[in-house]
Protein backbone atom coordinates (compact mmCIF):
# COMPACT_ATOMS: atom_id res chain seq x y z
CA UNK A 1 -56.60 15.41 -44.49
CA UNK A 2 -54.96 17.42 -46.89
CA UNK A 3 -51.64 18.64 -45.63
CA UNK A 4 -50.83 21.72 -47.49
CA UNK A 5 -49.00 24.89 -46.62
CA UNK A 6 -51.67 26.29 -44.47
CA UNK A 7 -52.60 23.34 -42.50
CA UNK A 8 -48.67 22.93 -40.99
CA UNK A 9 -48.21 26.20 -40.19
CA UNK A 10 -46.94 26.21 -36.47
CA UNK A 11 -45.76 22.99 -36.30
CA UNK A 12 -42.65 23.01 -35.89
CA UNK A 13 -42.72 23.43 -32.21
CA UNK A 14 -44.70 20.77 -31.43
CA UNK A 15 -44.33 16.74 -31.21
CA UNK A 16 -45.97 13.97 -31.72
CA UNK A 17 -48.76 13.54 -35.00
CA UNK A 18 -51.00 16.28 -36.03
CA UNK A 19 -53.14 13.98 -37.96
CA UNK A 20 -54.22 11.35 -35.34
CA UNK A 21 -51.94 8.66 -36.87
CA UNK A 22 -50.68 6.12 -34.41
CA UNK A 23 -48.65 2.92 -34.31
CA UNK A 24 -50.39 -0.11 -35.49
CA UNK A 25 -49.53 -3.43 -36.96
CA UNK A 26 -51.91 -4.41 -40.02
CA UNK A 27 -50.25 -7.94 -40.16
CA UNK A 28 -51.58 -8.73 -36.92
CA UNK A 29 -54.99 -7.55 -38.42
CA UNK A 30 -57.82 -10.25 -40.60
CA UNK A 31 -57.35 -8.38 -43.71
CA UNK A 32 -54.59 -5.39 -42.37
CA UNK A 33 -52.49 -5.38 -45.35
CA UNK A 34 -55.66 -5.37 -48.25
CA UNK A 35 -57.37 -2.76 -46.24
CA UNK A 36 -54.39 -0.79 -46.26
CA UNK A 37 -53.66 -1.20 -50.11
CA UNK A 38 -57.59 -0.62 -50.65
CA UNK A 39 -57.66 2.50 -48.60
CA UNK A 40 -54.65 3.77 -50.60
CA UNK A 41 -56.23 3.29 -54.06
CA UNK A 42 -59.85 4.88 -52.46
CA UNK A 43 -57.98 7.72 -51.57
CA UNK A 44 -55.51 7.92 -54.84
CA UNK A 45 -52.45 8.17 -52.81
CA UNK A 46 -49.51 7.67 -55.10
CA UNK A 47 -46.95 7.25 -52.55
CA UNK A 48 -46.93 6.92 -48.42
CA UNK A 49 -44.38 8.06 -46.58
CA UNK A 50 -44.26 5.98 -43.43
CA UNK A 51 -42.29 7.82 -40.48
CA UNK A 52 -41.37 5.68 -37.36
CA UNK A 53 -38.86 3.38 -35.71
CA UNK A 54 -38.28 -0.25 -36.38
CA UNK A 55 -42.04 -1.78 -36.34
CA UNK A 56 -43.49 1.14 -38.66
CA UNK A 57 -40.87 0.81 -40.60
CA UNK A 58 -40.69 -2.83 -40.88
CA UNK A 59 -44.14 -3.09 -41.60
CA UNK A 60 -43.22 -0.38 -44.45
CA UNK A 61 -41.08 -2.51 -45.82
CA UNK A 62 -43.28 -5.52 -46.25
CA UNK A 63 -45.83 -3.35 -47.38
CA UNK A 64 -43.09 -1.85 -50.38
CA UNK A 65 -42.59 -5.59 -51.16
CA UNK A 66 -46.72 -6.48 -51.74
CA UNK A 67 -46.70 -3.40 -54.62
CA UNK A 68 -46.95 -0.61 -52.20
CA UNK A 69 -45.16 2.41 -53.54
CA UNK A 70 -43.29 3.55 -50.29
CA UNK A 71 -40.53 5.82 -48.79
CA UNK A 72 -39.37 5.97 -45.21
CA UNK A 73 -38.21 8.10 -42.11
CA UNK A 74 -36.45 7.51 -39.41
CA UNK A 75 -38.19 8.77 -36.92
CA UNK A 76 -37.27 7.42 -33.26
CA UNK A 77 -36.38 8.77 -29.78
CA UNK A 78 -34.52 5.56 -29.68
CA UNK A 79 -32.33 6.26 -32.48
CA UNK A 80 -31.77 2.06 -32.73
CA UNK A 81 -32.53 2.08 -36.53
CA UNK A 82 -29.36 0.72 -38.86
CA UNK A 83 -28.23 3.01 -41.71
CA UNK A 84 -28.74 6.17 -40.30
CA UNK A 85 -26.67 7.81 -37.42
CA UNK A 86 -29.59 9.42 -35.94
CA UNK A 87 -33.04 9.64 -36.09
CA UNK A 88 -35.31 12.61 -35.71
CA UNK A 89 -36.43 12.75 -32.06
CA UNK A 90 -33.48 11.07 -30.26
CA UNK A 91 -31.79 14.02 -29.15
CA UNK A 92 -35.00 16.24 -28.00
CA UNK A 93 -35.36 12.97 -25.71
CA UNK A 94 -31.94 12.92 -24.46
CA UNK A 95 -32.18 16.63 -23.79
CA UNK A 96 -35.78 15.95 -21.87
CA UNK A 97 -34.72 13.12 -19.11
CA UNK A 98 -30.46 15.20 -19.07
CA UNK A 99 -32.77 17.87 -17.95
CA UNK A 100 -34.80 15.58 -15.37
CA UNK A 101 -31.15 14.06 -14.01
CA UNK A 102 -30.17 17.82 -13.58
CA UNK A 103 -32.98 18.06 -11.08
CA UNK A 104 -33.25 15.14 -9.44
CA UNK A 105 -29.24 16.17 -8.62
CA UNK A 106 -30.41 18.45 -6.15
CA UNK A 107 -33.15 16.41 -4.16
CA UNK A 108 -29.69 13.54 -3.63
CA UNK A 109 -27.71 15.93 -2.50
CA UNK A 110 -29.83 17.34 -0.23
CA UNK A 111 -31.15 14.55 1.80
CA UNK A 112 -27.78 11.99 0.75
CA UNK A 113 -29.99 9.43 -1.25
CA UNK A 114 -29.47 7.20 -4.63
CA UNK A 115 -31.60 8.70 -7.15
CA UNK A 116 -33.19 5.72 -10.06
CA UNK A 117 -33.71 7.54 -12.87
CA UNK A 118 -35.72 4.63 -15.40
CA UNK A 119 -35.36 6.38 -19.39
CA UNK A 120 -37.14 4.50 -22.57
CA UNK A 121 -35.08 2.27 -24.81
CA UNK A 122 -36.69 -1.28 -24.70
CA UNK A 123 -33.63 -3.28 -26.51
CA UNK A 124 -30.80 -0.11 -27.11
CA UNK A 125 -29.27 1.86 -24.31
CA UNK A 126 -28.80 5.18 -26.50
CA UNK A 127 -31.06 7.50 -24.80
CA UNK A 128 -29.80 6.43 -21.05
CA UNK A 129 -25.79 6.42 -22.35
CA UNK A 130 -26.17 9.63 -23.55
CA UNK A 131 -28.74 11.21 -20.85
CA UNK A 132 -26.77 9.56 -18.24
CA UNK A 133 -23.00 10.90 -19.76
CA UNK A 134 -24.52 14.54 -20.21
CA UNK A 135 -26.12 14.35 -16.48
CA UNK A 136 -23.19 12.89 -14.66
CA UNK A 137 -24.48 9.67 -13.73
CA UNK A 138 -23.08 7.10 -11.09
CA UNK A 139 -24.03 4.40 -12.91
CA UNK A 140 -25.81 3.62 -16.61
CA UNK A 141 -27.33 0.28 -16.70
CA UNK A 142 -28.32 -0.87 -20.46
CA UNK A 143 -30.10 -3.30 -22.77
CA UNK A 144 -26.78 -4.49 -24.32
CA UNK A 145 -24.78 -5.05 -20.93
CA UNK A 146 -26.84 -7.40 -18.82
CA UNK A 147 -25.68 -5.51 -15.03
CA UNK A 148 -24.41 -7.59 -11.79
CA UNK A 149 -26.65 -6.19 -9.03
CA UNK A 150 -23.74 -6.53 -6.69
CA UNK A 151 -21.25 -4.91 -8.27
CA UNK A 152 -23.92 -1.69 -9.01
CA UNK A 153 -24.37 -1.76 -5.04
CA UNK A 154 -20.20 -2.03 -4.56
CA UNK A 155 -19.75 0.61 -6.51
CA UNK A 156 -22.11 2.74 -5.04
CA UNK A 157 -20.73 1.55 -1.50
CA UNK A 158 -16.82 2.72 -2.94
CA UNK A 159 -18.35 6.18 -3.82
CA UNK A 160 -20.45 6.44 -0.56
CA UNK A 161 -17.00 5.32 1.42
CA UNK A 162 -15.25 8.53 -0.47
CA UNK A 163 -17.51 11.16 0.80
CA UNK A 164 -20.13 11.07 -1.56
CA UNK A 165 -23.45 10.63 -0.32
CA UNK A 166 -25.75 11.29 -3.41
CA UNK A 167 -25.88 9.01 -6.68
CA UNK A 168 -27.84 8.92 -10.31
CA UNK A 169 -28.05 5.70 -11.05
CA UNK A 170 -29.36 5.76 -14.97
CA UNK A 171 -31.53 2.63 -16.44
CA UNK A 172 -32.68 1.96 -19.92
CA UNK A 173 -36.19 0.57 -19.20
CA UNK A 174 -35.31 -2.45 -21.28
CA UNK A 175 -32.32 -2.78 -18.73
CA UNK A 176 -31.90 -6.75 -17.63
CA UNK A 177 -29.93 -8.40 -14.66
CA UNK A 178 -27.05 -11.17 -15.29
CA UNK A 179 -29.08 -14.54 -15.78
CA UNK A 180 -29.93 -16.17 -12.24
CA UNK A 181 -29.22 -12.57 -10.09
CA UNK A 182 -32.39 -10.97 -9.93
CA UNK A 183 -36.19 -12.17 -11.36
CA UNK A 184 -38.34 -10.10 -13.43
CA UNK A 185 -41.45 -9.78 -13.72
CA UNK A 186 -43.40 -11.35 -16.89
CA UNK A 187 -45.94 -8.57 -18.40
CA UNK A 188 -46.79 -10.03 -21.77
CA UNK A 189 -46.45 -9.06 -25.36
CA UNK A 190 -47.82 -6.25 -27.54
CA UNK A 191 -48.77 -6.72 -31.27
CA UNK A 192 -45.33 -6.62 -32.44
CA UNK A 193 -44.34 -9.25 -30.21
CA UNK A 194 -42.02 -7.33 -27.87
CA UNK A 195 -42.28 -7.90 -24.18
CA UNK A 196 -44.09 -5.24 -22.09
CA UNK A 197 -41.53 -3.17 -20.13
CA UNK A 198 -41.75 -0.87 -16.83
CA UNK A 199 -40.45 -1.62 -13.37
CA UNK A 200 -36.74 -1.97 -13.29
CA UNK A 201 -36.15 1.37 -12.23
CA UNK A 202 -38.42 0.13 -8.99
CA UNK A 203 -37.25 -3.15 -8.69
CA UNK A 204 -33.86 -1.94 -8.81
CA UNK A 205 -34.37 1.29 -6.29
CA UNK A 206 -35.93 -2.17 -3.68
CA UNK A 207 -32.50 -3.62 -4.22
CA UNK A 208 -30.27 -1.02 -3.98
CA UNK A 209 -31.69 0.15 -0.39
CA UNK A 210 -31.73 -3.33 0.24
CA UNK A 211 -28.22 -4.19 0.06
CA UNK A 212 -26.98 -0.86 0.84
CA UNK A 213 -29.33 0.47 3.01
CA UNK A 214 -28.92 3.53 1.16
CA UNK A 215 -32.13 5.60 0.69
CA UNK A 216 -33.32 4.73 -2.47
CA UNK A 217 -35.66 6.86 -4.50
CA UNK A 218 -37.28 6.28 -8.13
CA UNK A 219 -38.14 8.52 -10.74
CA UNK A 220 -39.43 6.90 -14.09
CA UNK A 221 -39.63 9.25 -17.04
CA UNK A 222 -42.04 7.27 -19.49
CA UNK A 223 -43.93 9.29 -21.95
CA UNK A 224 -42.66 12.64 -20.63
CA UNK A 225 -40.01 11.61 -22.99
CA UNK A 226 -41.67 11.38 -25.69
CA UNK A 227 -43.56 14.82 -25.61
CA UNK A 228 -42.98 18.43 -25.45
CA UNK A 229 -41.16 21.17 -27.64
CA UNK A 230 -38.56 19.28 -30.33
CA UNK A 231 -34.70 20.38 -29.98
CA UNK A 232 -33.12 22.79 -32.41
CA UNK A 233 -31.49 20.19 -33.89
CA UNK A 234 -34.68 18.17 -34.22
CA UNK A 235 -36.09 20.46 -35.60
CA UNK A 236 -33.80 20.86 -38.58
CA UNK A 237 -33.25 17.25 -39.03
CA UNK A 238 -37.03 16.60 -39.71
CA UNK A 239 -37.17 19.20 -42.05
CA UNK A 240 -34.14 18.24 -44.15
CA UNK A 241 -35.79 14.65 -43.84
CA UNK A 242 -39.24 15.74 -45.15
CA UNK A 243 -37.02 17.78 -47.98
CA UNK A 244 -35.09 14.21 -48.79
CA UNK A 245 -38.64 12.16 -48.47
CA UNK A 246 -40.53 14.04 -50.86
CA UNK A 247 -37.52 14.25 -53.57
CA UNK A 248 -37.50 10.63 -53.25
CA UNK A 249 -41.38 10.16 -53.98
CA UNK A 250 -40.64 12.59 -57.27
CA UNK A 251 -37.58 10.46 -58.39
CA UNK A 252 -39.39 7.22 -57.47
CA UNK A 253 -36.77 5.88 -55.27
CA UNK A 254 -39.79 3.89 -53.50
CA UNK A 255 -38.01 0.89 -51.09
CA UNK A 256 -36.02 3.49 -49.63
CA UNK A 257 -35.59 5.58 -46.50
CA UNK A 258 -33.72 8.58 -46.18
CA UNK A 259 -31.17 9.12 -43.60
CA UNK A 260 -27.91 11.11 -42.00
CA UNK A 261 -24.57 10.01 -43.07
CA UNK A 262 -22.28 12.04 -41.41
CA UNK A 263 -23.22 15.50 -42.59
CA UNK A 264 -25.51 14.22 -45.23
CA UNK A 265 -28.98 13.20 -46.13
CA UNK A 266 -28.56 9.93 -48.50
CA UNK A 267 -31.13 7.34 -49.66
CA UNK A 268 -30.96 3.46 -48.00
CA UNK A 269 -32.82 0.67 -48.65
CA UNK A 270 -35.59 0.15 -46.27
CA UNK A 271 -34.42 -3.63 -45.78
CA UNK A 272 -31.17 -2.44 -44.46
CA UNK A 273 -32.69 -0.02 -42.08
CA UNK A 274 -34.94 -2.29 -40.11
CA UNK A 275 -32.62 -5.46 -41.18
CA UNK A 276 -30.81 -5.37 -37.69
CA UNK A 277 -31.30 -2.73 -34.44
CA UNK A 278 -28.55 -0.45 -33.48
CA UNK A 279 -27.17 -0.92 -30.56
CA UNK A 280 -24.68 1.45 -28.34
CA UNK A 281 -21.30 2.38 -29.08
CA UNK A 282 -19.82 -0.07 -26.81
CA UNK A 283 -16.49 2.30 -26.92
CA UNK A 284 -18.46 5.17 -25.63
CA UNK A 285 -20.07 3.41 -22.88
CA UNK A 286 -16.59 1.34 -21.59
CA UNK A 287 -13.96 3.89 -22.35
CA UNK A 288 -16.31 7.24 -21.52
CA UNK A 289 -19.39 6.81 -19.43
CA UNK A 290 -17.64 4.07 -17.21
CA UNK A 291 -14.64 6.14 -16.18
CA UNK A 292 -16.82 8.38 -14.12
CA UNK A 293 -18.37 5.45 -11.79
CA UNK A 294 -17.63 4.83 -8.67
């Protein structure tokens, strides 16, 4: 599909791929990585420009190492890729399930309940620290801080004790209990080898009224996250991203993946963007978010 002026005209608004492309792992694939090289000489693509998180762009990588002439984009709501501060689509998702939290406000105050609000981030905490700051949480639970099931349900107790009645607990859906408190449930792999999440946000909600006896409700967000109208700032990122991409196709800067430094759009090697995840600014989660539980 050729992708010239005409044919991205109105895109900007919208998310997600306009070309039917979709996460996939040719390594797990009889023949994945030849097809792909064959497909690319068929086609006489000089360059791809692979745009994803840590699994499209890891496979990028080995792809750049087998001959493949290849640039990258960071391009994650989970914003968990090293050398870059953020990646396009983190803070459209932040802004969708701070929104969500705003609402689901009003339903705990009006009937006194805990509120379980489950976000995405399988092994970084970034969209629930940040969600969970802007929305006024009670509680954030992450990947990176394995959380004491007794001491969410104490604190929750303290704040109940003090007159209020209504709490947003936040929880990364990659979100684990302290080894030996609480057993979860095994759902398998996918073809990256990651473990299948979904159902903290409802086994914790079961625990919570449990030990409280606290009505508990659940809400988890999923792929609303993931959809929609980009932010503003999304918006502008991408573009100054697609700007950086194609420059570095024309200079031949192939191995390399363009990303934000501070105010600026530099070139990194791909290795040392999928080399090792980014986790959560442990300052901002201790000495910020954690100031405001109860």
């Amino acid at each position: 599909m050729p992708l010239n002026v005409a044919a991205m005209r109105g895109s900007l608004p919208r998310g997600g791929t306009l070309i039917g492309t979709s996460r996939t792992n040719p390594y797990k694939i009889d023949g994945g990585p030849e097809k792909v090289q064959a497909n690319l000489q068929e086609l006489g693509i000089d360059a791809l420009i692979a745009i994803g998180g840590e699994d499209t762009l890891g496979v990028a990588n080995k792809l750049h190492q087998e001959g493949v002439a290849v640039v990258g984009v960071p391009k994650t709501i989970d914003n968990d890729l090293s050398a870059t501060d953020v990646t396009f689509g983190f803070d459209t998702a932040v802004q969708v399930a701070t929104d969500a939290i705003d609402r689901l406000h009003t339903t705990a105050e009006s009937h006194d309940r805990v509120m379980v609000c489950e976000v995405m981030g399988r092994h970084a905490g970034h969209i629930a620290l940040h969600a969970g700051i802007a929305g006024g949480a009670a509680m954030i639970l992450v990947p990176e801080e394995p959380f004491d099931i007794d001491d969410v349900c104490e604190r929750l107790k303290h704040r109940h004790a003090s007159g209020r009645f209504a709490s947003i607990v936040v929880v990364a859906e990659g979100a684990a209990p302290k080894a030996g408190t609480l057993a979860l449930q095994d759902k398998g792999l996918d073809a990256f080898g990651h473990v299948r999440l979904g159902g903290i946000g409802n086994l914790l909600a079961e625990e919570i009224e449990a030990r409280t006896g606290f009505e508990t409700r659940v809400t988890i967000l999923g792929h609303v996250q993931r959809g929609g109208t980009p932010t503003a700032y999304d918006r502008v990122l991408s573009t100054r991203f697609g700007i950086a991409a194609i420059d570095a196709v024309h200079d031949g800067a192939f191995g390399q993946m363009v990303a934000l430094k501070g105010a600026d759009v530099v070139r990194v090697p791909l290795a040392d963007a999928v080399g090792e995840l980014k986790t959560i600014d442990r300052e901002l989660y201790h000495h910020v978010a954690e100031v405001f539980w109860g």
